[in-house]
C-alpha atoms as a PDB file:
ATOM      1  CA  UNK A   1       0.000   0.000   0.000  1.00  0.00           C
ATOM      2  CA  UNK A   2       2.815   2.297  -0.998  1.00  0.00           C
ATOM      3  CA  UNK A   3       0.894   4.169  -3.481  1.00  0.00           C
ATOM      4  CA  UNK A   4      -0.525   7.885  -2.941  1.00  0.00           C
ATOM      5  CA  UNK A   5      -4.103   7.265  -2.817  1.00  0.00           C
ATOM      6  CA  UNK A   6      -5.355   4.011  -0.235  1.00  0.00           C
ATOM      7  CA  UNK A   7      -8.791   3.114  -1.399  1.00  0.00           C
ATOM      8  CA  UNK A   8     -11.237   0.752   0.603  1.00  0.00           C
ATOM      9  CA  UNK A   9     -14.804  -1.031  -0.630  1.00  0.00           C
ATOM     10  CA  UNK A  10     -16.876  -1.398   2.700  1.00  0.00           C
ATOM     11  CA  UNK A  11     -20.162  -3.417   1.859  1.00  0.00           C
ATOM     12  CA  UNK A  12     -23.614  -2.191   3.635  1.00  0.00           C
ATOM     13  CA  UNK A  13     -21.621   1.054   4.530  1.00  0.00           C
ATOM     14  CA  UNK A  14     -24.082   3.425   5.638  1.00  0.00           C
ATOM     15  CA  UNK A  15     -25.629   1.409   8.558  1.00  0.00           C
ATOM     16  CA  UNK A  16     -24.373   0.274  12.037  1.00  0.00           C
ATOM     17  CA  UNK A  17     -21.338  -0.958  12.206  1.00  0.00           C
ATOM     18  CA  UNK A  18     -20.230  -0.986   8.492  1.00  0.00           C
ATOM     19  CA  UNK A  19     -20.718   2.769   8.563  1.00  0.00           C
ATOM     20  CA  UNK A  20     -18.513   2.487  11.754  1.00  0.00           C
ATOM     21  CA  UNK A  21     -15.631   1.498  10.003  1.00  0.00           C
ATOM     22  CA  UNK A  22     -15.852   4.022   7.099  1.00  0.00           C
ATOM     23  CA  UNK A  23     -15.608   6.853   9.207  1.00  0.00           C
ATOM     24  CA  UNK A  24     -12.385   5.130  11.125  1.00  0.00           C
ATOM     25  CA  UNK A  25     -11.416   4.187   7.238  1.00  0.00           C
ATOM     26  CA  UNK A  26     -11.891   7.980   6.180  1.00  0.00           C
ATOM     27  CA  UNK A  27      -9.827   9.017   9.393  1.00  0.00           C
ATOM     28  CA  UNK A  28      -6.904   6.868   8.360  1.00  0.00           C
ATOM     29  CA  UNK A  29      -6.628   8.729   4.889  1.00  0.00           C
ATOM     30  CA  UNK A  30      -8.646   6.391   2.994  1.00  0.00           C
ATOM     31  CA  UNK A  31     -10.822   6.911  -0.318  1.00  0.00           C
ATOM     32  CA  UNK A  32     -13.973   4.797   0.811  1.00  0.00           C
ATOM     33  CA  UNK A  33     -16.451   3.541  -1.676  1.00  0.00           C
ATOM     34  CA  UNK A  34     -19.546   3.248   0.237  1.00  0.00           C
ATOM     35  CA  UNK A  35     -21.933   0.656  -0.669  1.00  0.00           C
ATOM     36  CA  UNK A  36     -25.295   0.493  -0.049  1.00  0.00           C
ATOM     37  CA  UNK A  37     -28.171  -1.465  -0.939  1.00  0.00           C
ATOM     38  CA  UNK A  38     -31.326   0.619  -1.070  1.00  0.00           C
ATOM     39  CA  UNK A  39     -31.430   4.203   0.558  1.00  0.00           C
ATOM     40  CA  UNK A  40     -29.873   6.667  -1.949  1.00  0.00           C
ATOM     41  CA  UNK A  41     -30.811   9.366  -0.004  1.00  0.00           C
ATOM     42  CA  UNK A  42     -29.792   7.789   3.413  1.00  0.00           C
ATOM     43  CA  UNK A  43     -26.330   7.405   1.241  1.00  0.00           C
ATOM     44  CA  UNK A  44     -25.843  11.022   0.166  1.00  0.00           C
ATOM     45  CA  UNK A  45     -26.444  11.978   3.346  1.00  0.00           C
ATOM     46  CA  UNK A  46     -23.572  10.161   4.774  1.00  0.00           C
ATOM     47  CA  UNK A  47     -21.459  11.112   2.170  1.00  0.00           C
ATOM     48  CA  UNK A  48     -22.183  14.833   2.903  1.00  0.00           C
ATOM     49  CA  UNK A  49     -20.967  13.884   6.660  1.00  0.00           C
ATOM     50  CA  UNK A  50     -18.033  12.204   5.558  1.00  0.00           C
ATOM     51  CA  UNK A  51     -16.887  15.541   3.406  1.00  0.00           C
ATOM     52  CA  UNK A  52     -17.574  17.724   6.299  1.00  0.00           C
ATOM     53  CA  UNK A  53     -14.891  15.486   8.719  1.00  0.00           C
ATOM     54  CA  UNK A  54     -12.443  16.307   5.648  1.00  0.00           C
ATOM     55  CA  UNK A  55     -12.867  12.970   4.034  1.00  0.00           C
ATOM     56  CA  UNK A  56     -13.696  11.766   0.608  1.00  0.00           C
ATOM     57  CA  UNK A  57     -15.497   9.110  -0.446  1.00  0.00           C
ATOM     58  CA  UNK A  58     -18.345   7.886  -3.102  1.00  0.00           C
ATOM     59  CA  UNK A  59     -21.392   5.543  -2.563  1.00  0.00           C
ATOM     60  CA  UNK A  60     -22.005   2.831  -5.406  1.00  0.00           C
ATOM     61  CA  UNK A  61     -25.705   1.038  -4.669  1.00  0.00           C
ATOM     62  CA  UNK A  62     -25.535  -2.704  -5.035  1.00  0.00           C
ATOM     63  CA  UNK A  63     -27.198  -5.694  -3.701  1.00  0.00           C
ATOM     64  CA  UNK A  64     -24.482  -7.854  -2.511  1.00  0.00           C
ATOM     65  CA  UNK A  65     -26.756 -11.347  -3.143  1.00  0.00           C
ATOM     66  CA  UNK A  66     -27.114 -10.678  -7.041  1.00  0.00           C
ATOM     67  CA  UNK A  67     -24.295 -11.583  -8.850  1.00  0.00           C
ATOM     68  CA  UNK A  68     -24.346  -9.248 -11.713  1.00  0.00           C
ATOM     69  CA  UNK A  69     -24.860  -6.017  -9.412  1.00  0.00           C
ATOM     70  CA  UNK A  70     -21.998  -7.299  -7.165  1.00  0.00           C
ATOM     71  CA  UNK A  71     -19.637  -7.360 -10.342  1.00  0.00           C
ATOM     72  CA  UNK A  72     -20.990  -4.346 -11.656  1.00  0.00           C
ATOM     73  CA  UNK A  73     -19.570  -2.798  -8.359  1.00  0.00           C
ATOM     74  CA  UNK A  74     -16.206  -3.761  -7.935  1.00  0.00           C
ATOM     75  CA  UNK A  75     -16.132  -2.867 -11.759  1.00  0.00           C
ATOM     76  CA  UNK A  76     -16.480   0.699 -11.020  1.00  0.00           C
ATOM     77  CA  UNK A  77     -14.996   0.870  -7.539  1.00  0.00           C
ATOM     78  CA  UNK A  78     -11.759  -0.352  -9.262  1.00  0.00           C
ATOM     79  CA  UNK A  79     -11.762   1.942 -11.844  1.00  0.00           C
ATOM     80  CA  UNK A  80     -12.295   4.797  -9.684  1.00  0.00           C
ATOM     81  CA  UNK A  81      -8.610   5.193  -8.784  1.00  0.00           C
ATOM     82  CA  UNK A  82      -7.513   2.415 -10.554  1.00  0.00           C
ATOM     83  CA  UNK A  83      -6.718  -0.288  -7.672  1.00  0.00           C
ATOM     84  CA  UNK A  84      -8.348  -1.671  -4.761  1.00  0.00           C
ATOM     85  CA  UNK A  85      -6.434  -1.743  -1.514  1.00  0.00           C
ATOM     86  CA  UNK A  86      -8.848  -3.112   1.023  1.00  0.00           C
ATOM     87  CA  UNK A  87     -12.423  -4.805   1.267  1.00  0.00           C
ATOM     88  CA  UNK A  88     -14.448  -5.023   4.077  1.00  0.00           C
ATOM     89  CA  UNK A  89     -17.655  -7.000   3.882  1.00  0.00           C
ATOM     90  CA  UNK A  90     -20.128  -6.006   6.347  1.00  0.00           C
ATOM     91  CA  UNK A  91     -23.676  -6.385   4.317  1.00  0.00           C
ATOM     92  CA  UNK A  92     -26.156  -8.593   6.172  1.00  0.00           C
ATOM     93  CA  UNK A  93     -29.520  -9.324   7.717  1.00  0.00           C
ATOM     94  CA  UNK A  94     -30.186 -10.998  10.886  1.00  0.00           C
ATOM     95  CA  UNK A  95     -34.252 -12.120  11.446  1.00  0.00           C
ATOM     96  CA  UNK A  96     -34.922 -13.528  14.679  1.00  0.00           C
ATOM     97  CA  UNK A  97     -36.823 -17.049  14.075  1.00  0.00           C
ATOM     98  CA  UNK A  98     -36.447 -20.571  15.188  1.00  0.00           C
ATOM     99  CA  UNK A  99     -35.707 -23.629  13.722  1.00  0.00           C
ATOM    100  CA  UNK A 100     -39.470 -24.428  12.393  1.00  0.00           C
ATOM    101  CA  UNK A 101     -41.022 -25.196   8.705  1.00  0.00           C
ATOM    102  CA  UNK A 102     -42.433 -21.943   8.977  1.00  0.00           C
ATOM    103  CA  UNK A 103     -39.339 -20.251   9.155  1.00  0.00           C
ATOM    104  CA  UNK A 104     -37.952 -21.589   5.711  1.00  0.00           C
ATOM    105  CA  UNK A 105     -38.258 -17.947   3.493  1.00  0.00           C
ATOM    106  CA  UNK A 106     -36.089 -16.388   6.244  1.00  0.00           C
ATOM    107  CA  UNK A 107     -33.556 -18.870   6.683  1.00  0.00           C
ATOM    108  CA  UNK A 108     -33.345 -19.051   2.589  1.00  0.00           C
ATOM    109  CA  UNK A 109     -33.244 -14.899   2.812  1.00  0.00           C
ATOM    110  CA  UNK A 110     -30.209 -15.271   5.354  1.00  0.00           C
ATOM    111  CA  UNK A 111     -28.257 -17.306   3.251  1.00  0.00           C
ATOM    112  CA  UNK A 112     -29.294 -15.978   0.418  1.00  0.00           C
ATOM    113  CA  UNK A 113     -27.438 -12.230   1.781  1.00  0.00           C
ATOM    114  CA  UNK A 114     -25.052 -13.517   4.124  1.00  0.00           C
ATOM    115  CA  UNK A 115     -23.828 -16.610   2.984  1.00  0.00           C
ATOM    116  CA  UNK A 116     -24.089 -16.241  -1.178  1.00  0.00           C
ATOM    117  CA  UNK A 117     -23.466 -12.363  -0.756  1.00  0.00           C
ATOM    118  CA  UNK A 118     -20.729 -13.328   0.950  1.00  0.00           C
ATOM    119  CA  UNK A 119     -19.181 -15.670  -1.539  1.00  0.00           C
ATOM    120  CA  UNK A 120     -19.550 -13.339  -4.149  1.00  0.00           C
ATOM    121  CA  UNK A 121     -18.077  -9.978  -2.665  1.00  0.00           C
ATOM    122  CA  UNK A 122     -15.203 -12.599  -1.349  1.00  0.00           C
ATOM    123  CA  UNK A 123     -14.829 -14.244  -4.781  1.00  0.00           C
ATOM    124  CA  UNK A 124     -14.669 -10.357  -6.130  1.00  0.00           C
ATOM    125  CA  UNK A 125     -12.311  -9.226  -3.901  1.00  0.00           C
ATOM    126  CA  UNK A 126      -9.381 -12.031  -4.931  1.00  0.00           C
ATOM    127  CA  UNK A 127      -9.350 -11.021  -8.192  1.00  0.00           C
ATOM    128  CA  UNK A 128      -9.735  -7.345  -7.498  1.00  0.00           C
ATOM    129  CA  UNK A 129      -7.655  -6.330  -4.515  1.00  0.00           C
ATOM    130  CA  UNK A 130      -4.020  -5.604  -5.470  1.00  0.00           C
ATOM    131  CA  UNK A 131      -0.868  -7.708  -3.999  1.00  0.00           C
ATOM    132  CA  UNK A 132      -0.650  -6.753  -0.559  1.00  0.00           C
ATOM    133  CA  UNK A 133      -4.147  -6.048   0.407  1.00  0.00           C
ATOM    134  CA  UNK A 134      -6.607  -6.908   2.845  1.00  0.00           C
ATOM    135  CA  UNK A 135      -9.686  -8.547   2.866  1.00  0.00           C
ATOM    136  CA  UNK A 136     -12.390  -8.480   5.902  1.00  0.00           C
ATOM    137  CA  UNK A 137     -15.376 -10.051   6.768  1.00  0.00           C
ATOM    138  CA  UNK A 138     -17.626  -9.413   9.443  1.00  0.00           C
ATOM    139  CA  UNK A 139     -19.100 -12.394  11.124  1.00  0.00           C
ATOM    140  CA  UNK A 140     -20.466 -12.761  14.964  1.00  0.00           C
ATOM    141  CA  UNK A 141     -19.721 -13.974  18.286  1.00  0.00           C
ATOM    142  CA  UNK A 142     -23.269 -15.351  18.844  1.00  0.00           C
ATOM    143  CA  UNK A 143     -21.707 -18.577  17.060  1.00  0.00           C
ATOM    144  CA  UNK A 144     -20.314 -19.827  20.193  1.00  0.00           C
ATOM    145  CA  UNK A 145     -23.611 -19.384  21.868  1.00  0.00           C
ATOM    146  CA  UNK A 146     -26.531 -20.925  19.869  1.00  0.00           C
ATOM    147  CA  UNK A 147     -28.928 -18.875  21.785  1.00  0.00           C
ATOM    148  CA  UNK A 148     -32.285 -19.890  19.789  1.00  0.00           C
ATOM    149  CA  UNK A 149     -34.134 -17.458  17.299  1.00  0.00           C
ATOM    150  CA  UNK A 150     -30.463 -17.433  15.870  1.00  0.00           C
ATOM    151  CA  UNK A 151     -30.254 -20.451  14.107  1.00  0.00           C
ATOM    152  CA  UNK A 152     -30.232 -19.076  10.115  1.00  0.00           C
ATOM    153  CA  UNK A 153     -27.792 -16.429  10.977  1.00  0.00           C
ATOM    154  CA  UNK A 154     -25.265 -18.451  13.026  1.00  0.00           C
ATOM    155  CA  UNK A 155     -25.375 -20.853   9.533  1.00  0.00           C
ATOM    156  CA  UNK A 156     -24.720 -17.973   7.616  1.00  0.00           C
ATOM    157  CA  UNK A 157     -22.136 -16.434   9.483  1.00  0.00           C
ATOM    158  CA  UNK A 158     -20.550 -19.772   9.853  1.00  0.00           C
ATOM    159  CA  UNK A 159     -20.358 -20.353   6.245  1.00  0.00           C
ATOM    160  CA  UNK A 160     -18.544 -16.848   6.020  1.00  0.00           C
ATOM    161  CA  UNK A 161     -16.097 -18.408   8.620  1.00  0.00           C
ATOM    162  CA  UNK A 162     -15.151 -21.192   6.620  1.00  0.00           C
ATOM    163  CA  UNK A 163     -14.778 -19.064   3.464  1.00  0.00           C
ATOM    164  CA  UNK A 164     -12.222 -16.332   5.109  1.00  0.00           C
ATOM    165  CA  UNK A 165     -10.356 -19.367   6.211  1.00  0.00           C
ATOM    166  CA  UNK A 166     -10.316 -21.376   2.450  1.00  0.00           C
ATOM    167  CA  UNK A 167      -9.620 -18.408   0.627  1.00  0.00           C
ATOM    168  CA  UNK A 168      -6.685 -17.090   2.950  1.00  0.00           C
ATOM    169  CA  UNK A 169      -5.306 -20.340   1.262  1.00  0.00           C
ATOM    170  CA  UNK A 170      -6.352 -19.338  -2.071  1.00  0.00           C
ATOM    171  CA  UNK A 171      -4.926 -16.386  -2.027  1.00  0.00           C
ATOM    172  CA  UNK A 172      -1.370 -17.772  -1.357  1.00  0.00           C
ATOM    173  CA  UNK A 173       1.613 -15.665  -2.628  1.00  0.00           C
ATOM    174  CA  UNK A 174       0.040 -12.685  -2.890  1.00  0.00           C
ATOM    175  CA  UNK A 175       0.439 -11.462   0.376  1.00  0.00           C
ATOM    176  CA  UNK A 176      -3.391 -10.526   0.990  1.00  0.00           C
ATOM    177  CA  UNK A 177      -4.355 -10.974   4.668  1.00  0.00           C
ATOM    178  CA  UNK A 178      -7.930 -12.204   4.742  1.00  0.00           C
ATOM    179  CA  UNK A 179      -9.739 -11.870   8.386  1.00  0.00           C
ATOM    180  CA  UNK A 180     -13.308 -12.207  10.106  1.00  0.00           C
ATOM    181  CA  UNK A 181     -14.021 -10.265  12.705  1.00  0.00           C
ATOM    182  CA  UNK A 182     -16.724 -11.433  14.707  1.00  0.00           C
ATOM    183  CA  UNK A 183     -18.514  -8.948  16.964  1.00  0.00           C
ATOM    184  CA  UNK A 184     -20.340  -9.844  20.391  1.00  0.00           C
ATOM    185  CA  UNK A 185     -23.290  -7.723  21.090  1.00  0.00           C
ATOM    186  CA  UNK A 186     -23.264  -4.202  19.432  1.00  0.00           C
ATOM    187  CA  UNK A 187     -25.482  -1.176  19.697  1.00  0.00           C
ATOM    188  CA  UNK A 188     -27.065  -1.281  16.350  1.00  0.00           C
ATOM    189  CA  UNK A 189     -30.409  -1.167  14.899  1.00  0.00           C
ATOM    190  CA  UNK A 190     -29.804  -4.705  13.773  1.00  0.00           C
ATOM    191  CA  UNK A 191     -29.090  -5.436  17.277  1.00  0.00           C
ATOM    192  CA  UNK A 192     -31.987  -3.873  18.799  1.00  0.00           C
ATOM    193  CA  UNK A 193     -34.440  -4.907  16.164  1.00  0.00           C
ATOM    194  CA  UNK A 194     -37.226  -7.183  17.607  1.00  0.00           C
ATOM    195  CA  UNK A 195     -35.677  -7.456  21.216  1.00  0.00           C
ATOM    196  CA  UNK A 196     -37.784  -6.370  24.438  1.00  0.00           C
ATOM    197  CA  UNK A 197     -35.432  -4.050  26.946  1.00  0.00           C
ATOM    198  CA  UNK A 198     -35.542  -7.016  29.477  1.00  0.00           C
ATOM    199  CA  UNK A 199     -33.429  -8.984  26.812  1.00  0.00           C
ATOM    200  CA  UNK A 200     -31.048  -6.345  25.844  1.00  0.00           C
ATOM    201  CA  UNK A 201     -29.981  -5.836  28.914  1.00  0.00           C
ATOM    202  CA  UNK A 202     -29.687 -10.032  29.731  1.00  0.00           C
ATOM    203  CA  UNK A 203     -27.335  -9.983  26.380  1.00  0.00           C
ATOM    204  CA  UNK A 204     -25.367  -7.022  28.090  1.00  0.00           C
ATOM    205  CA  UNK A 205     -24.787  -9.176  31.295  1.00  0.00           C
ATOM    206  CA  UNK A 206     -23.829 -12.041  29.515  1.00  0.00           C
ATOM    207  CA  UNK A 207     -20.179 -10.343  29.017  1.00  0.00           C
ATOM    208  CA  UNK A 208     -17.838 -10.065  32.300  1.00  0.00           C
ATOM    209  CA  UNK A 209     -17.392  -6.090  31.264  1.00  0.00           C
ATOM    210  CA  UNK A 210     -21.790  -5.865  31.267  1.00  0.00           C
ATOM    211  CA  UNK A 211     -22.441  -3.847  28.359  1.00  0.00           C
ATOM    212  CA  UNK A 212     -23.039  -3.591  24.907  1.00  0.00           C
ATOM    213  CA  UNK A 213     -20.601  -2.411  22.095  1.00  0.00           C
ATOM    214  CA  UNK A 214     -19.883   0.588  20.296  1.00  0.00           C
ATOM    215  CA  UNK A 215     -19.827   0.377  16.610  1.00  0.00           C
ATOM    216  CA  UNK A 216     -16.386   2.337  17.095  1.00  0.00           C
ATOM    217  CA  UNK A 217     -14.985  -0.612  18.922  1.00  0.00           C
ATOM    218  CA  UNK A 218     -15.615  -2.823  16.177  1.00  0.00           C
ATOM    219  CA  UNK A 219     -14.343  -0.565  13.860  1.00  0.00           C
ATOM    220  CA  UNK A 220     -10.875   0.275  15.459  1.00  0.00           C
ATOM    221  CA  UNK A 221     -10.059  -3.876  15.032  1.00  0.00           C
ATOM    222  CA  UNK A 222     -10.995  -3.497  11.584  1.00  0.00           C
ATOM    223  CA  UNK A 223      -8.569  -0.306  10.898  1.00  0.00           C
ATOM    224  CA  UNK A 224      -5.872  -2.429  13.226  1.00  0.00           C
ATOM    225  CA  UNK A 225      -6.077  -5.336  10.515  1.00  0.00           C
ATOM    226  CA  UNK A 226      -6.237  -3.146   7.866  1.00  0.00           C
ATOM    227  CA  UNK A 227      -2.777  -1.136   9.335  1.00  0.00           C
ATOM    228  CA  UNK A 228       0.902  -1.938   9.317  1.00  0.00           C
ATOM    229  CA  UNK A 229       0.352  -3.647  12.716  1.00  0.00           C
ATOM    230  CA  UNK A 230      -2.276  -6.313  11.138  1.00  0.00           C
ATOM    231  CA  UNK A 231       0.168  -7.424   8.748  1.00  0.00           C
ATOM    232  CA  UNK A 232       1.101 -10.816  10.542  1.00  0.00           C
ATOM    233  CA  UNK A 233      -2.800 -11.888  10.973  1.00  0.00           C
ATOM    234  CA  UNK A 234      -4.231 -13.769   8.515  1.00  0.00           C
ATOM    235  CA  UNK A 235      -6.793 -16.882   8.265  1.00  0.00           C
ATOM    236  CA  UNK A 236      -8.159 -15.598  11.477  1.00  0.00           C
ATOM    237  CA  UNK A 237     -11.429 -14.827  13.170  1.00  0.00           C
ATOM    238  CA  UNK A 238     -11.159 -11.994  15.919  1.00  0.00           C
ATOM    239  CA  UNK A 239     -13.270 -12.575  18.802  1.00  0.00           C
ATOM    240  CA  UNK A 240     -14.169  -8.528  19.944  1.00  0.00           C
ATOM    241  CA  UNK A 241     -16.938  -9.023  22.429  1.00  0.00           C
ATOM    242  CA  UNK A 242     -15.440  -7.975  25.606  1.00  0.00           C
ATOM    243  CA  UNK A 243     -15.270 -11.720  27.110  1.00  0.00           C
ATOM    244  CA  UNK A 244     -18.832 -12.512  25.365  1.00  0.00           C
ATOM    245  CA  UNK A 245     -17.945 -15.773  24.419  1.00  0.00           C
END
């Protein structure tokens, strides 16, 4: 990453904690291609924040489970200033149902955007990012739980697990890190969506520190495996859930 300008793709960008790490990405002199997968005007919005901190950035809409909009954008976020240094998957969904017949359409949805979206913005990034780059994807801590209602998106993010860890291989010689990070509990509208107070604050207790995460705390191990001093971690999933699980 020697050259003048560093330029990152971060997938569902403008929510939570994807939106998290562009801001820490636009802080650490990055060009950040935001994308985004249905509120244009939500987008612009952010992109007018970004450019009052002093940052630049673009937003390129895209839905990461369709494979000819996914291609489409790492078409133009590559030719934007020519290279792609870093990638940092963070598009997802996360419906709260059990393990039931009647819970088929969301567990195919699930998989559908984190498990095949994931493939394809991985599959993308291989052939896109230059020598030297990084590659992240976010996945969760609630794997090592199995709390119930979670069942689709623990098999999605699991999947997403095993594909950081195969392509890590894949990618061999090119000196490309390629991470999870998995996040315990984080103050998000994904988070909070569909959960009474009572449980929030059970999930908060769970951890020995008792509280939920900031999005900036997931973001600032992102930016640490994207930096100089993430060089030497690769094939890995990082755990940030402050003793979670």
């Amino acid at each position: 990453m020697n050259h003048t300008i560093k330029t990152a793709l971060v997938t569902g960008g403008t929510k939570g904690i994807g939106r998290a790490i562009v801001e820490r990405l636009v802080k650490d002199d990055f060009f950040v291609i935001v994308n985004y997968a249905n509120d244009q005007n939500e987008a612009e919005s952010f992109l007018q924040y970004i450019q009052k901190l002093g940052g630049k950035a673009t937003a390129i809409k895209a839905n990461v489970a369709n494979e000819i909009e996914v291609q489409q954008l790492f078409e133009q976020a590559q030719a934007i200033n020519g290279q792609l240094d870093v990638v940092v998957h963070s598009a997802g969904v996360m419906p709260m149902v059990k393990i039931v017949p009647e819970s088929l359409n969301d567990f195919d949805r699930v998989i559908q955007v984190n498990l095949r979206g994931a493939f394809l913005v991985l599959s993308h990034a291989a052939q896109t990012v230059h020598d030297g780059g990084r590659i992240i994807a976010l996945s969760t801590s609630v794997i090592a739980k199995s709390f119930p209602g979670y069942g689709p998106y623990i098999a999605s993010k699991a999947g997403v697990e095993g594909l950081v860890h195969v392509l890590a291989n894949e990618l061999r010689g090119r000196n490309i890190t390629v991470n999870a990070v998995a996040p315990g509990p984080t103050g998000t509208e994904l988070f909070y969506k569909g959960k009474t107070q009572e449980q929030i604050d059970a999930i908060a207790n769970l951890a020995p520190l008792q509280r939920i995460a900031t999005v900036n705390e997931i973001a600032n191990m992102v930016g640490m495996l994207i930096g100089e001093d993430g060089s030497w971690i690769n094939s890995q999933v990082i755990r940030v859930n402050g003793g979670f699980a």
